[in-house]
Protein backbone atom coordinates (compact mmCIF):
# COMPACT_ATOMS: atom_id res chain seq x y z
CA UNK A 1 89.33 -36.19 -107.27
CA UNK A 2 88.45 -35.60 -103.21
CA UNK A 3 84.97 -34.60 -102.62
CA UNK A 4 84.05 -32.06 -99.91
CA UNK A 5 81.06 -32.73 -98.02
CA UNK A 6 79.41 -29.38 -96.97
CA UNK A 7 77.21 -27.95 -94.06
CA UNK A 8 73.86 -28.22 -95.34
CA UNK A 9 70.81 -26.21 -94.82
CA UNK A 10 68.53 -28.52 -93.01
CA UNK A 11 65.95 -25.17 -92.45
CA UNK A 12 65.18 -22.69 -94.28
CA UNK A 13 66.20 -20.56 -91.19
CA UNK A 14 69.37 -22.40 -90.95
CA UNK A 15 72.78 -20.03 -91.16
CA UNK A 16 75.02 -21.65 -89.18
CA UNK A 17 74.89 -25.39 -87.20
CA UNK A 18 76.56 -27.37 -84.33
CA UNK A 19 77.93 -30.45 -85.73
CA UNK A 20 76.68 -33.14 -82.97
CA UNK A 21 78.09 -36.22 -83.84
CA UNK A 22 80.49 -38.05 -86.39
CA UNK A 23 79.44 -41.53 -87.10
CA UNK A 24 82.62 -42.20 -89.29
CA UNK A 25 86.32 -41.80 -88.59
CA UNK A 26 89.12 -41.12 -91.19
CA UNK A 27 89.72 -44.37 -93.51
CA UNK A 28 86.04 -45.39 -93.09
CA UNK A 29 84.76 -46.31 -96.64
CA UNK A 30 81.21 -44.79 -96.78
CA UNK A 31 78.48 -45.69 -99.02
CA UNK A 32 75.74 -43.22 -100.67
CA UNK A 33 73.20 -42.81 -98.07
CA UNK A 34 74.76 -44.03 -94.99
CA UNK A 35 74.69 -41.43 -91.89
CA UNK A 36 77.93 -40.00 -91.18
CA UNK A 37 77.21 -37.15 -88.64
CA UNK A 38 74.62 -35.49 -86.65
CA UNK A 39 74.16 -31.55 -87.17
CA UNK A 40 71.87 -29.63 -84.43
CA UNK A 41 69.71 -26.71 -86.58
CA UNK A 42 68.22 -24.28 -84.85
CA UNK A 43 65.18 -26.42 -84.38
CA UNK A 44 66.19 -29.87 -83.86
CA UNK A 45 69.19 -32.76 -83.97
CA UNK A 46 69.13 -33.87 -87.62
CA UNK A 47 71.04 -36.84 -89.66
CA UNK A 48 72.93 -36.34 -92.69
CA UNK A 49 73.47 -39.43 -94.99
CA UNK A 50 76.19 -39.18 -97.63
CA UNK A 51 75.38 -38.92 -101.27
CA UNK A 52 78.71 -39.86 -102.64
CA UNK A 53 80.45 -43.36 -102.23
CA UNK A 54 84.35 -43.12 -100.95
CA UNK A 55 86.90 -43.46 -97.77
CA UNK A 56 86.92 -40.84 -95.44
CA UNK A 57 90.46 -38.39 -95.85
CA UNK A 58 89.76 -36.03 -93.33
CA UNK A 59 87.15 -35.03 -90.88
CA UNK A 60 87.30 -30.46 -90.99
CA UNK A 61 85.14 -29.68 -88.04
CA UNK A 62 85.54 -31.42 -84.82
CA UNK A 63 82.63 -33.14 -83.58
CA UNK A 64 80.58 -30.91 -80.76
CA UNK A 65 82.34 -27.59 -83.14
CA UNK A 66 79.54 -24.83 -83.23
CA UNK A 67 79.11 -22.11 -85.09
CA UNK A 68 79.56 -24.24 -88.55
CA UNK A 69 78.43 -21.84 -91.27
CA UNK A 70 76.02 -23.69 -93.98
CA UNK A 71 78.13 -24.29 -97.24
CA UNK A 72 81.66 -24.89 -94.88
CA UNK A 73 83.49 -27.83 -95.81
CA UNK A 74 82.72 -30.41 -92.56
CA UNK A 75 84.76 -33.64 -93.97
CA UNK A 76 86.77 -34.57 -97.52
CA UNK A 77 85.91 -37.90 -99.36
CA UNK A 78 88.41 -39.72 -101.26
CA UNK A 79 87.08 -41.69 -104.36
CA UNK A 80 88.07 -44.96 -105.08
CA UNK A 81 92.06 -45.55 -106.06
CA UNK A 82 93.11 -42.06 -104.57
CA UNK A 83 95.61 -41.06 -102.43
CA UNK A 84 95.97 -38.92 -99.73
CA UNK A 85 95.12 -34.97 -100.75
CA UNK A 86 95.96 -32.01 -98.85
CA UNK A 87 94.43 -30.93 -95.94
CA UNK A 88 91.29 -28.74 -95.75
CA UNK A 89 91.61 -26.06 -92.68
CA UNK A 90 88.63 -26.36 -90.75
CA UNK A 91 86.81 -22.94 -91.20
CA UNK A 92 87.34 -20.45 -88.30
CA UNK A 93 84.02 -20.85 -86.64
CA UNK A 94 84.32 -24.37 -85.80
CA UNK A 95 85.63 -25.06 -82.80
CA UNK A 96 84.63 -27.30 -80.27
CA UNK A 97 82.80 -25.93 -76.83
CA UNK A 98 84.49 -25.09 -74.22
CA UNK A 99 84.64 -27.89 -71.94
CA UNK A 100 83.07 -25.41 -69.24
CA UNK A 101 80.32 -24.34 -70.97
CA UNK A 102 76.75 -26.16 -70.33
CA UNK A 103 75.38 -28.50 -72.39
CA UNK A 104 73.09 -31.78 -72.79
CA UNK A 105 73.67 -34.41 -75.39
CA UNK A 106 71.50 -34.10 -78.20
CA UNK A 107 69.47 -36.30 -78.87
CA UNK A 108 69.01 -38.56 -81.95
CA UNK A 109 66.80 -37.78 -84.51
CA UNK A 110 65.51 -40.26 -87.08
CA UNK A 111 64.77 -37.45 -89.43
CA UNK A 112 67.75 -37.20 -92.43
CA UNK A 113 68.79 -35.41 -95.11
CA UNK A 114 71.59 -35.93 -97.80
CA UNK A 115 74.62 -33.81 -97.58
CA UNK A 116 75.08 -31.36 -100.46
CA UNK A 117 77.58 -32.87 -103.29
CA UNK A 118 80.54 -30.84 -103.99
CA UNK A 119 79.85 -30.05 -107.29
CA UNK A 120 76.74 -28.10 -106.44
CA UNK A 121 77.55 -23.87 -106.56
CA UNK A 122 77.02 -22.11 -103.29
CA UNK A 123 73.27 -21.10 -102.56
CA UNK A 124 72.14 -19.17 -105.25
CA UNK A 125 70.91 -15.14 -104.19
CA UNK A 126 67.65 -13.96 -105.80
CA UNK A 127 68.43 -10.46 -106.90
CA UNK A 128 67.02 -9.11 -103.73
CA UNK A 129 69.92 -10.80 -101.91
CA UNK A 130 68.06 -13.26 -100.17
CA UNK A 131 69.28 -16.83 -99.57
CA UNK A 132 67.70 -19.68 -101.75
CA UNK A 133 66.27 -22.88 -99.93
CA UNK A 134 66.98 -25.96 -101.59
CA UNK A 135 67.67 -29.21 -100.94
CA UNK A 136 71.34 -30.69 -101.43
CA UNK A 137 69.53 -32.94 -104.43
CA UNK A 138 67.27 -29.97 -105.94
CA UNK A 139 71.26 -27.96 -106.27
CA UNK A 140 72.81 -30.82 -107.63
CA UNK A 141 70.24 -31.18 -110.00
CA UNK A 142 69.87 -27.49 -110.97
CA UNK A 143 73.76 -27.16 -111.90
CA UNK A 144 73.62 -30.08 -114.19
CA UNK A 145 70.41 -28.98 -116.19
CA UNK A 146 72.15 -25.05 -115.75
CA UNK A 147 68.89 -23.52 -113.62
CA UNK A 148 68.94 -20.93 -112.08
CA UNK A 149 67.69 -21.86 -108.79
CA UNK A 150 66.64 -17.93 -107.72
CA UNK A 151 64.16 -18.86 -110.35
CA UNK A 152 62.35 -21.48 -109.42
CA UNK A 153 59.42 -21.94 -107.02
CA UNK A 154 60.11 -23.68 -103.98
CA UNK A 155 57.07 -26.57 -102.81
CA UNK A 156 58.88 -27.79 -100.00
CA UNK A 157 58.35 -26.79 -95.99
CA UNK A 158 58.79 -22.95 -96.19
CA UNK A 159 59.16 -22.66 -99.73
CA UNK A 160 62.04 -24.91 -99.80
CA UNK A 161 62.88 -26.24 -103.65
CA UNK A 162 63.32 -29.73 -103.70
CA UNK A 163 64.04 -32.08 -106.48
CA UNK A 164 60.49 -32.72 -108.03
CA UNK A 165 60.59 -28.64 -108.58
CA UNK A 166 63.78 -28.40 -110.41
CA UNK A 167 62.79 -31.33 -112.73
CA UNK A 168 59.77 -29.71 -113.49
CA UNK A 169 61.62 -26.26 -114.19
CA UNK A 170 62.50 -24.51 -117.58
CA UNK A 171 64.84 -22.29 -118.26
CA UNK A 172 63.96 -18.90 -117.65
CA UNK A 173 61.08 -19.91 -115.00
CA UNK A 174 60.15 -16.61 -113.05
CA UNK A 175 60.64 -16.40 -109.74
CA UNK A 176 58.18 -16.62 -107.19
CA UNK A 177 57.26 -13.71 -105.40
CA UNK A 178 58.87 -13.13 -101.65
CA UNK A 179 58.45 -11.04 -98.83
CA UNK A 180 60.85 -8.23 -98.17
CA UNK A 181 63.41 -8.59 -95.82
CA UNK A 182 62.84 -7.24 -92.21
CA UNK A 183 64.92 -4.09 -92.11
CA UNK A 184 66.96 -3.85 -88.83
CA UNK A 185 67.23 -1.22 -86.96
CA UNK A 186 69.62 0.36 -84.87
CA UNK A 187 69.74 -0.58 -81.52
CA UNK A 188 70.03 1.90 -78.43
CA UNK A 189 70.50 -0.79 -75.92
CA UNK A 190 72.29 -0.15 -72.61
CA UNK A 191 74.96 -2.77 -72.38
CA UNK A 192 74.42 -5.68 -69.70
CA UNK A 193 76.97 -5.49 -66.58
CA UNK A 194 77.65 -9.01 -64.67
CA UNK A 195 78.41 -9.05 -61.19
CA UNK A 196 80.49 -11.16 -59.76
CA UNK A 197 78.11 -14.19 -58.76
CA UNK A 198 76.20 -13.87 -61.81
CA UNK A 199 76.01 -17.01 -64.18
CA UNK A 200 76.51 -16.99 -67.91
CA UNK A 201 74.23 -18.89 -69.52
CA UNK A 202 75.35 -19.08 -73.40
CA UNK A 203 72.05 -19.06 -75.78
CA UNK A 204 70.84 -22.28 -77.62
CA UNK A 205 70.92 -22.24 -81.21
CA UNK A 206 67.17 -21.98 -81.01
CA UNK A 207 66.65 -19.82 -78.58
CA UNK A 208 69.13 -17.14 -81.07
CA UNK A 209 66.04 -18.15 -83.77
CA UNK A 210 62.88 -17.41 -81.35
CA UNK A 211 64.24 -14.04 -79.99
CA UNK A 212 65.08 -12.64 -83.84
CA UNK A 213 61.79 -14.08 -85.01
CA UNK A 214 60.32 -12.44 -82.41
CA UNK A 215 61.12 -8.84 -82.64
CA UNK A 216 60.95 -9.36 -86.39
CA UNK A 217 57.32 -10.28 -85.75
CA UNK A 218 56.59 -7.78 -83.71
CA UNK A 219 58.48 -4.24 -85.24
CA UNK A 220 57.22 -5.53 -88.66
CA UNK A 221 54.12 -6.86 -87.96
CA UNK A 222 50.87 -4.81 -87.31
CA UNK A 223 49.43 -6.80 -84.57
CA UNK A 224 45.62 -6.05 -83.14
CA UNK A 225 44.12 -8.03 -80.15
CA UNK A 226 40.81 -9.42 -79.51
CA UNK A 227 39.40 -11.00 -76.63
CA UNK A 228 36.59 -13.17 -75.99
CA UNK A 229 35.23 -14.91 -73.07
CA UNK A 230 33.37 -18.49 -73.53
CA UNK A 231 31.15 -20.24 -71.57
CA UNK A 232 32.74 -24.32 -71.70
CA UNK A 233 30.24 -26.23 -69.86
CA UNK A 234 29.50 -27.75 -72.77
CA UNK A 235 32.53 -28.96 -74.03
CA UNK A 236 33.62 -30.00 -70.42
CA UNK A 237 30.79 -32.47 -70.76
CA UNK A 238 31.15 -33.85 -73.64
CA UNK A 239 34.79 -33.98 -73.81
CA UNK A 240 34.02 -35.99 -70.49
CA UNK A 241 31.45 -38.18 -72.34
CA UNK A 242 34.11 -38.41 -75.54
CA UNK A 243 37.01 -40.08 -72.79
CA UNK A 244 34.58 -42.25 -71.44
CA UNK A 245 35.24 -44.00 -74.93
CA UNK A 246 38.40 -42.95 -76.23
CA UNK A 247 40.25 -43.46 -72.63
CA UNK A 248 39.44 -47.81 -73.27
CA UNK A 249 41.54 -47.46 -76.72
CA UNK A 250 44.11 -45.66 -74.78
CA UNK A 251 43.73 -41.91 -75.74
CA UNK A 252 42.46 -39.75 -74.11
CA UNK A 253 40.53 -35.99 -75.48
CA UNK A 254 41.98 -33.25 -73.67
CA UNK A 255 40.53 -29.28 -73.63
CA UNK A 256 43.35 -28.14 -75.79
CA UNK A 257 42.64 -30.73 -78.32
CA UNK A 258 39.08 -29.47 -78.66
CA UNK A 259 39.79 -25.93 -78.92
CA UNK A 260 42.65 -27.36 -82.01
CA UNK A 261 39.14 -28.73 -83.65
CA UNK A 262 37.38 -25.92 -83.41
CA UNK A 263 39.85 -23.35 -84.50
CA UNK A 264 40.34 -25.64 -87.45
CA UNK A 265 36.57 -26.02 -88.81
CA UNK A 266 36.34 -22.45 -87.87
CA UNK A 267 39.12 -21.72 -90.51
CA UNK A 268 37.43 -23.74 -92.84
CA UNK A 269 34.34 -21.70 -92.86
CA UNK A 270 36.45 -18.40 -93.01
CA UNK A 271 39.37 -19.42 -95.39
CA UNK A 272 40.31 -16.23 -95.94
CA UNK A 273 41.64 -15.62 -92.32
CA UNK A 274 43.83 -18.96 -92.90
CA UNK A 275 46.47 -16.81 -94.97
CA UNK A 276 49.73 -15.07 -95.27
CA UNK A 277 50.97 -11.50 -96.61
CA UNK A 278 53.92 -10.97 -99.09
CA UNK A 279 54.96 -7.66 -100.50
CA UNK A 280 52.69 -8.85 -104.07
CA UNK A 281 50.03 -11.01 -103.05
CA UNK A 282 47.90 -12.98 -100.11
CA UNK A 283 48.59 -16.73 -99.95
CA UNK A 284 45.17 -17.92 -98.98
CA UNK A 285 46.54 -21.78 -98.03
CA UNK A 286 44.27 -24.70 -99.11
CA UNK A 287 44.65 -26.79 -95.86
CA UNK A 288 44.03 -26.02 -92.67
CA UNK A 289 47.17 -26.57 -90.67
CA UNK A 290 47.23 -26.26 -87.38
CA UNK A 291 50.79 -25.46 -85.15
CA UNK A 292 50.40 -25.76 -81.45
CA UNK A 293 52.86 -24.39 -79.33
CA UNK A 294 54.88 -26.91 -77.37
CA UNK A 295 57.62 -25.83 -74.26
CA UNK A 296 60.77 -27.45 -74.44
CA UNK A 297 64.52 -27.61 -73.15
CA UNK A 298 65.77 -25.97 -76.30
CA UNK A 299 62.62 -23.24 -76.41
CA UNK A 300 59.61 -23.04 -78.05
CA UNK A 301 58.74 -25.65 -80.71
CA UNK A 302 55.11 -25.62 -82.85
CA UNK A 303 54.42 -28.95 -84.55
CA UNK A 304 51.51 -28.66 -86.93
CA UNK A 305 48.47 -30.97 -87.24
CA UNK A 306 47.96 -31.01 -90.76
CA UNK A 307 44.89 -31.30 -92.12
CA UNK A 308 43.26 -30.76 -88.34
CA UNK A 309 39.57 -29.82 -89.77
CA UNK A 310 39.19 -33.06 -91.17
CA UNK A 311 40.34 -35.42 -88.52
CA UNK A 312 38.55 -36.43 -85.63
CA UNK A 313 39.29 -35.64 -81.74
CA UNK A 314 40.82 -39.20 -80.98
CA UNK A 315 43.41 -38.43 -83.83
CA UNK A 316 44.00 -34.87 -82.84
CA UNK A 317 44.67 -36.07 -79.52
CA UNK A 318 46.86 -38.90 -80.01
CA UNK A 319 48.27 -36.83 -82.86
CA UNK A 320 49.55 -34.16 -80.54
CA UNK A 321 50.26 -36.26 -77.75
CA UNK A 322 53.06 -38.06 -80.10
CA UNK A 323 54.13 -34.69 -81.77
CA UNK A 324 54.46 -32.86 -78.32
CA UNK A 325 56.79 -35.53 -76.69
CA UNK A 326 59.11 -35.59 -80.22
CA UNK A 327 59.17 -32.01 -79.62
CA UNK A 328 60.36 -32.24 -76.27
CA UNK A 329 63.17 -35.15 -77.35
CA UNK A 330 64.16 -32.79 -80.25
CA UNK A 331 62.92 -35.42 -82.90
CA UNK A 332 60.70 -33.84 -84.99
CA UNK A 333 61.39 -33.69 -88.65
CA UNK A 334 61.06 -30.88 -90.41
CA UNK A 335 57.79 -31.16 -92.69
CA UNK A 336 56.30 -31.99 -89.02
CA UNK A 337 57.05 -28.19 -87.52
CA UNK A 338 57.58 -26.03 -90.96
CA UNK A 339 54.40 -24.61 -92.25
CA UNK A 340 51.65 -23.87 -90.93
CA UNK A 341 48.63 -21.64 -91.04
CA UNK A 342 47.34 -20.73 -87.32
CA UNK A 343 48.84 -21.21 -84.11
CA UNK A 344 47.22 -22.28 -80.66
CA UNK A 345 49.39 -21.22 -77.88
CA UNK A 346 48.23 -22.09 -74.02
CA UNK A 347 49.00 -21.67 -70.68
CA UNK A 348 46.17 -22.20 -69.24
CA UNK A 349 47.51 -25.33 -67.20
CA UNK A 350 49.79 -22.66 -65.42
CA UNK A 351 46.75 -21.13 -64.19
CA UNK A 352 47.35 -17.96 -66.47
CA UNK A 353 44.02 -15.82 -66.82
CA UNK A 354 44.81 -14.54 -70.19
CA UNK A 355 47.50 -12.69 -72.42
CA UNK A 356 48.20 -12.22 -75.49
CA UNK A 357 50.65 -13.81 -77.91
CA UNK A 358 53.46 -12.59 -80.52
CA UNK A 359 51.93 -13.64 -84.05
CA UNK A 360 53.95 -16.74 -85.89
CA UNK A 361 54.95 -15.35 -89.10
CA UNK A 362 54.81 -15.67 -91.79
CA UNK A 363 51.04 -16.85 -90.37
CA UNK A 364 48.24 -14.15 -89.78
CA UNK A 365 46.73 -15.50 -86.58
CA UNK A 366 47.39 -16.92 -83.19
CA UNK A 367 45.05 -17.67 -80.62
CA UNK A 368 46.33 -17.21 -77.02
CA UNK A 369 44.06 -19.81 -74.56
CA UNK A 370 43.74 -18.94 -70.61
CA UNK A 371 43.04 -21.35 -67.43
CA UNK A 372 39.20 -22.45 -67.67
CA UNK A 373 37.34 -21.37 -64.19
CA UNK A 374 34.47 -21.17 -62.39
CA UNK A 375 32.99 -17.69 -62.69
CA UNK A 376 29.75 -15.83 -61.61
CA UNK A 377 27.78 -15.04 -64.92
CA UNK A 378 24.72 -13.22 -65.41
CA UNK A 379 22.60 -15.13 -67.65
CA UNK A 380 18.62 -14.32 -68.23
CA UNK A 381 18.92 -11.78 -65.51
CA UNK A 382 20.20 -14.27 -62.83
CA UNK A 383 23.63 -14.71 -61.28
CA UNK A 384 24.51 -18.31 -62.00
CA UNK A 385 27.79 -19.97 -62.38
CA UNK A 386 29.37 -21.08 -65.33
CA UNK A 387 33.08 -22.27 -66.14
CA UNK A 388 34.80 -19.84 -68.32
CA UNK A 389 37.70 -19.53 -70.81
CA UNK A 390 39.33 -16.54 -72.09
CA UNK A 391 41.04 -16.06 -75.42
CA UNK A 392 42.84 -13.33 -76.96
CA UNK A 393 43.39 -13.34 -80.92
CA UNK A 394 46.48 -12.00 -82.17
CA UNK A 395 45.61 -10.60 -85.78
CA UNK A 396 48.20 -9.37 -88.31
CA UNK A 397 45.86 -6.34 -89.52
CA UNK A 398 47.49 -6.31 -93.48
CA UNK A 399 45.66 -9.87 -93.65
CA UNK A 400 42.63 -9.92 -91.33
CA UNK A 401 40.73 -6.89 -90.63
CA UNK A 402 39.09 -6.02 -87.26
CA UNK A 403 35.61 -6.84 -88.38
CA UNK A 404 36.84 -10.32 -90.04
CA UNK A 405 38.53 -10.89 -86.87
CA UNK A 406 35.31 -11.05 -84.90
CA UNK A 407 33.61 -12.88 -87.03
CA UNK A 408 36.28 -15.66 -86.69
CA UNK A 409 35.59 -15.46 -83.16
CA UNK A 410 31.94 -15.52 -83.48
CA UNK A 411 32.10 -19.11 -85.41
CA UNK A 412 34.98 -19.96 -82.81
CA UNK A 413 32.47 -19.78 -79.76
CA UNK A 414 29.57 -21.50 -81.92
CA UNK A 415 32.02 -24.38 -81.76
CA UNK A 416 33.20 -23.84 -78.83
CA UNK A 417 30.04 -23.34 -76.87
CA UNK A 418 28.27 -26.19 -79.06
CA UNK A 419 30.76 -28.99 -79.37
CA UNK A 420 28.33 -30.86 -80.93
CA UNK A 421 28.85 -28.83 -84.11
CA UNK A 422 32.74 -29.44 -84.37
CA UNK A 423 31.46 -33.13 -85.18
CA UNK A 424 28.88 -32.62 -88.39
């Protein structure tokens, strides 16, 4: 019988997708894990590889259709010996862009996924109503063993259930525990007139995920703010003594890469600050994970330097130099920007004195980094200068109380003002 082939959830943020790119056309025979279209998330361009074998009967969605709600048939495989079936209306949402409307090419993305096999139910609700995460696999293999995917523990990026959890599942497996949902509420906002010669610009599918994230973060979130000053003479010098090294292998150590070292070994000697809330319990994570805040075309992307307390500068560096510029082509995959523990965000090279950041849930702590500068210090009772850097910690207090927040910051400017340590 005809297979559909469905939207998939590439994120667990993902609701709804633009479908890029077909790489097949009807009559194309397609073989189980071939790519046959492009689908742009909310965070990036991603491939999707078939898991069935068959001939292609009908592409649903157009290719550049937006608005493609996860779980809508996209195309209808035929198996082997069958005929022609009826057509599948392509769901209401997907339409292509209007031909006026703004908008780059996206570009490829050698990260890929398997579309979701027919057979597999629609995403599962936990009895809060929430959706489940899971790969296309992980469903497949949940309806033929008869889980019940609400009740199984997700390892994957964000808690996503992937196949080794559903083969390790039994019957009846709890649950684990999740946060509430953010409650919503009502807006009083005055609507927004356009004048004639103002532009329409229509929002990015990201840009939709960074302003709800946002104002989730901050109306449910109770941030605090702390600010410290350090002195960086030190670590100007011997970041300049580290390049004189590193710059004849071809990488070279730059200010924010140091400050990523430090935040991470200061993590590691306050694990408790490298956490998360839920409505039950703390998630104190193991590793210290790293995401750094990178600008892009689409919006704000963090990749995450995994593991950043026990790597060196040189691999920090040339780690984020290749994680920035995938972030910037929309290439990342998704283990590469889900997750997470701390963020670094910085505008210092804008020449921004300081500010102070919007916490990255579900993550306790971000560190907001200003422009380095000369400044007259007193030090020992004389006026001397000294090149300073101002940081303001963004602390989610339900996690990290004020007191544990400073004492983060302490250790911070130990490393910070004594590089030297960041390397024992």
């Amino acid at each position: 019988m005809a297979i559909n082939i469905l939207m998939p959830a590439l994120s667990p943020t993902m609701t709804e997708g633009k479908l890029a790119k077909w790489h097949v056309k009807v009559g194309d025979t397609v073989t189980s894990g071939q790519v046959i279209c492009e689908i742009e998330t909310d965070k990036a361009t991603m491939e999707v590889e078939a898991v069935d074998e068959g001939r292609i009967g009908q592409l649903v969605v157009p290719e550049g259709a937006e608005g493609v709600k996860v779980n809508a048939v996209i195309a209808v495989l035929l198996e082997e010996g069958e005929k022609e079936v009826a057509k599948v209306a392509a769901p209401a949402a997907a339409s292509p862009a209007p031909a006026t409307k703004p908008a780059a090419p996206p570009p490829p993305a050698p990260a890929s996924v398997s579309a979701p096999k027919p057979a597999a139910p629609a995403p599962a609700k936990p009895g809060n109503g929430a959706r489940v995460f899971a790969s296309p696999l992980a469903r497949r293999i949940a309806a033929d063993k008869g889980l019940d995917l609400s009740r199984i523990s997700g390892s994957g990026p964000g808690g996503r259930i992937v196949k080794a959890d559903v083969e390790a599942a039994k019957p009846g497996r709890a649950a684990a525990p999740t946060t509430s949902a953010a409650v919503k509420p009502a807006t009083t906002e005055q609507p927004v007139i356009a004048a004639p010669g103002d532009s329409r610009v229509p929002h990015t599918s990201i840009r939709k995920v960074i302003a709800r994230r946002m104002l989730e973060s901050k109306q449910t979130v109770p941030h605090f703010y702390l600010t410290v000053e350090f002195e960086i003479d030190a670590l100007l010098a011997a970041r300049q003594a580290i390049n004189a090294v590193t710059e004849k292998r071809g990488t070279k150590v730059s200010v924010n890469d140091m400050v990523i070292k430090a935040c991470a070994k200061a993590l590691r000697d306050h694990p408790e600050c490298n956490a998360s809330w839920t409505e039950d319990e703390m998630i104190q994570y193991g590793a210290v994970d790293i995401s750094v805040a990178v600008a892009t075309d689409r919006g704000l992307i963090t990749p995450i330097v995994r593991n950043a307390d026990m790597k060196g500068l040189a691999q920090i560096a040339a780690e984020m130099k290749d994680l920035a510029a995938r972030a910037k082509a929309g290439k990342l995959k998704l283990d590469e920007f889900q997750g997470g523990g701390f963020t670094i965000s910085n505008l210092g090279m804008f020449g921004i004195k300081n500010f102070a950041a919007i916490i990255n849930t579900p993550q306790a702590m971000i560190l907001a980094v200003g422009a380095g500068e000369e400044r007259v210090v007193v030090r020992k009772g004389q006026m001397v200068v000294r090149n300073m850097l101002d940081c303001t910690l963004a602390v989610d207090h339900r996690v990290v109380d004020g007191a544990l927040g400073a004492l983060f910051l302490q250790t911070l400017r130990a490393y910070v003002e004594q590089p030297a340590a960041m390397l024992a």
